[in-house]
N, C-alpha and C. Protein backbone atom coordinates (compact mmCIF):
# COMPACT_ATOMS: atom_id res chain seq x y z
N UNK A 1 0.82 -1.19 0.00
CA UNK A 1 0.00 0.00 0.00
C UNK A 1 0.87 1.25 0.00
N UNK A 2 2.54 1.17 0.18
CA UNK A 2 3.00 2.33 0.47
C UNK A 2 2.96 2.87 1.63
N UNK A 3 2.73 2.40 2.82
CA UNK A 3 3.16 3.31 4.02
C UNK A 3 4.39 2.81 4.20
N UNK A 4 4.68 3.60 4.92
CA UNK A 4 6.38 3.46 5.67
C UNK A 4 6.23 4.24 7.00
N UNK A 5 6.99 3.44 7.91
CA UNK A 5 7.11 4.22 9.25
C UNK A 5 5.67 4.73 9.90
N UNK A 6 4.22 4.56 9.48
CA UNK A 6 3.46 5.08 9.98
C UNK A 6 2.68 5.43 9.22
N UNK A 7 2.77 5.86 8.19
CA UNK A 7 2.12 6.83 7.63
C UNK A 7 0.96 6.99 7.42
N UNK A 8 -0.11 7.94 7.00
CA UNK A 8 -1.55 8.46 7.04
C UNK A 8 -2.44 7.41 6.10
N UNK A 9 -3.41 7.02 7.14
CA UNK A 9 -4.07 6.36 5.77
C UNK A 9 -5.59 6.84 5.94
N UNK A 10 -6.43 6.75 5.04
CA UNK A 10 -7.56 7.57 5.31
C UNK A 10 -8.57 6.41 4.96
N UNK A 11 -9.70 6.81 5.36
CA UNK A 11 -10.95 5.77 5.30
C UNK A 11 -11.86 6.42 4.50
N UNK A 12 -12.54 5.93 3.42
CA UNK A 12 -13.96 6.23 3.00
C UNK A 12 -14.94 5.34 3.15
N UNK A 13 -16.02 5.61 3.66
CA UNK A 13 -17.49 4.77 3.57
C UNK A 13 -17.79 4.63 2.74
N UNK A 14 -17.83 3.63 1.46
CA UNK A 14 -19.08 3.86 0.77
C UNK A 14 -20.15 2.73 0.21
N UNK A 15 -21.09 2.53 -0.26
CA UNK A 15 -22.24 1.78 -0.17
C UNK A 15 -21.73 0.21 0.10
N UNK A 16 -20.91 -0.02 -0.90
CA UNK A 16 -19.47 -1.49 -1.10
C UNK A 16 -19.36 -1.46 0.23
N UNK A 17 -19.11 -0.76 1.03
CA UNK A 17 -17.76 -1.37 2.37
C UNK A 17 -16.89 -0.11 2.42
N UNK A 18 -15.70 -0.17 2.59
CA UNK A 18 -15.07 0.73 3.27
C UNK A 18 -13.75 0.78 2.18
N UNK A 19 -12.76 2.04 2.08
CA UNK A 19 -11.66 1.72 1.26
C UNK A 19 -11.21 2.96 1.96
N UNK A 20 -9.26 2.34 1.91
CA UNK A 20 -8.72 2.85 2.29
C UNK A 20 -7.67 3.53 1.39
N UNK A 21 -6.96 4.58 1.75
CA UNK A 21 -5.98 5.14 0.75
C UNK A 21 -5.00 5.92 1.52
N UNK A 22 -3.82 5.79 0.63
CA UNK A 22 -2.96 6.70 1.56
C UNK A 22 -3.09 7.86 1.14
N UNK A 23 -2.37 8.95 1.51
CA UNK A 23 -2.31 10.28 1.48
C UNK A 23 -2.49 10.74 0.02
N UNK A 24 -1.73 10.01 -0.26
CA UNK A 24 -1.02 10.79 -2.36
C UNK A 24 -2.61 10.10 -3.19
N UNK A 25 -3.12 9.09 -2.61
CA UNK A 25 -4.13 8.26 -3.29
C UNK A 25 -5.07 9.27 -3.09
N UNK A 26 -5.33 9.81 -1.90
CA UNK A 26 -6.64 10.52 -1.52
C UNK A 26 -5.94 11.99 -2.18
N UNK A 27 -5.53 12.49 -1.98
CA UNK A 27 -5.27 13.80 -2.75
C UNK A 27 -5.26 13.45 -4.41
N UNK A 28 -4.92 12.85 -5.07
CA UNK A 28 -5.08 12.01 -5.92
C UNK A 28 -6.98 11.67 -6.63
N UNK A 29 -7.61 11.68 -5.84
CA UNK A 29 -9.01 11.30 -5.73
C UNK A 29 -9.60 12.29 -5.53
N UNK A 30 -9.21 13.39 -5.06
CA UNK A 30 -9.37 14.72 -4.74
C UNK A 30 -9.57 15.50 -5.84
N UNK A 31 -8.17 15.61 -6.53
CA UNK A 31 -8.66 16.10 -8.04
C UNK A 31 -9.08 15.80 -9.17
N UNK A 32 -9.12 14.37 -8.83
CA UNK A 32 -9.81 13.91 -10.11
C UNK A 32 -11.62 14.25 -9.72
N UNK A 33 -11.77 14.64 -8.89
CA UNK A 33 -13.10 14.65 -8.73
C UNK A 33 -13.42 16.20 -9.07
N UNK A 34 -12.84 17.09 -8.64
CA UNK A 34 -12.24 18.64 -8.79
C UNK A 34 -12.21 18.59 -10.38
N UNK A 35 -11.38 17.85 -10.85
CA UNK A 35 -11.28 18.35 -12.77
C UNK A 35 -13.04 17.82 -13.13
N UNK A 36 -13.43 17.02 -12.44
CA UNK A 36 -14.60 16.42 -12.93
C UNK A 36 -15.76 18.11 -12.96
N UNK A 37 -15.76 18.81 -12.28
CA UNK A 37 -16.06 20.30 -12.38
C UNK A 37 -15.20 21.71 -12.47
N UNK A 38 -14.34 21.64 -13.11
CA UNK A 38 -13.89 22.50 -12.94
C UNK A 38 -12.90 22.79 -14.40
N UNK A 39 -12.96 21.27 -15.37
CA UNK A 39 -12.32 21.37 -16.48
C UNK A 39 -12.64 22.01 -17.20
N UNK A 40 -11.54 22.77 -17.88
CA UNK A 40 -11.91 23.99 -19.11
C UNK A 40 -12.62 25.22 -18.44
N UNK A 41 -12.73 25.83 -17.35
CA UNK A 41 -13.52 26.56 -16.73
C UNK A 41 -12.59 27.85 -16.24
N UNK A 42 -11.89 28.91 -16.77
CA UNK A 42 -10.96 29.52 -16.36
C UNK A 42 -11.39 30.21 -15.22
N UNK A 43 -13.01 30.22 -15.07
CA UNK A 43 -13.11 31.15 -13.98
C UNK A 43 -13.09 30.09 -12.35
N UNK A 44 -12.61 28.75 -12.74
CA UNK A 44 -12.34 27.76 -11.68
C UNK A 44 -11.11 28.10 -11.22
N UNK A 45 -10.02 28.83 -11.53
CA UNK A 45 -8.74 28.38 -10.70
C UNK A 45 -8.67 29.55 -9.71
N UNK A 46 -7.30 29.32 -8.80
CA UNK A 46 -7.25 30.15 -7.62
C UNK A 46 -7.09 30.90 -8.05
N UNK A 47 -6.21 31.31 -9.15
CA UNK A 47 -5.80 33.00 -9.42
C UNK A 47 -7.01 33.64 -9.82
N UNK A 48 -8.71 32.90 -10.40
CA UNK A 48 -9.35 33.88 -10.56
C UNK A 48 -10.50 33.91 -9.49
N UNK A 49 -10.12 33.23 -8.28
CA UNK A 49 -10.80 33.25 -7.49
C UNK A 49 -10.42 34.50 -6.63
N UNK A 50 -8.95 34.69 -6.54
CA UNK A 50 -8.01 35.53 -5.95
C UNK A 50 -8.48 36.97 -6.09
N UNK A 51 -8.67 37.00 -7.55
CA UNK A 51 -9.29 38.03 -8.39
C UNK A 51 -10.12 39.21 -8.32
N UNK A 52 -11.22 37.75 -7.85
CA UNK A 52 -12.76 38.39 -7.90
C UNK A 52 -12.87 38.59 -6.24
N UNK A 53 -12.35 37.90 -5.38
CA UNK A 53 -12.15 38.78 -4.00
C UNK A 53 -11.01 39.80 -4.12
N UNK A 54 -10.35 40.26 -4.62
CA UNK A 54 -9.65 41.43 -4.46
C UNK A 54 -10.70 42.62 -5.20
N UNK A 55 -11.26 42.12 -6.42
CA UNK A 55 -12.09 42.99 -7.05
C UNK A 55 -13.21 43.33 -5.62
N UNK A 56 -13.78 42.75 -5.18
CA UNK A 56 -14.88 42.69 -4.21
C UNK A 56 -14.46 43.29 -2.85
N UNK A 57 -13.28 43.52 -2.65
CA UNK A 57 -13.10 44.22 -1.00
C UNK A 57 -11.96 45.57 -2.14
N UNK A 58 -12.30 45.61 -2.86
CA UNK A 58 -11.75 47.14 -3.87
C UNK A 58 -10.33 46.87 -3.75
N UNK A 59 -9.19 45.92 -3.50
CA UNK A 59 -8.33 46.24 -3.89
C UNK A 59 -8.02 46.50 -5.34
């Protein structure tokens, strides 16, 4: 599975039973779920999120 020395493993519930993942798997799972909304969408990334709150408190 890739741990060493300890390392983080995380749990999901889901309808199946339970699955586990380590860190890089779940961050990993993270964005693939993230591109699943957010692909091709320029007004999705941080810099234009950054943006539109600087626009919004007037910097």
């Amino acid at each position: 599975m890739g741990l060493t020395g300890g390392g983080a493993v995380y749990l999901d519930e889901t309808e199946d039973g339970v699955v586990l993942r380590t860190a890089n798997q779940a961050v990993a799972r993270a964005q693939a779920l993230a591109k699943q909304y957010t692909d091709g969408n320029p007004d999705a990334s941080v810099d234009a999120f950054l943006h539109r709150r600087r626009e919004d408190s007037g910097e």
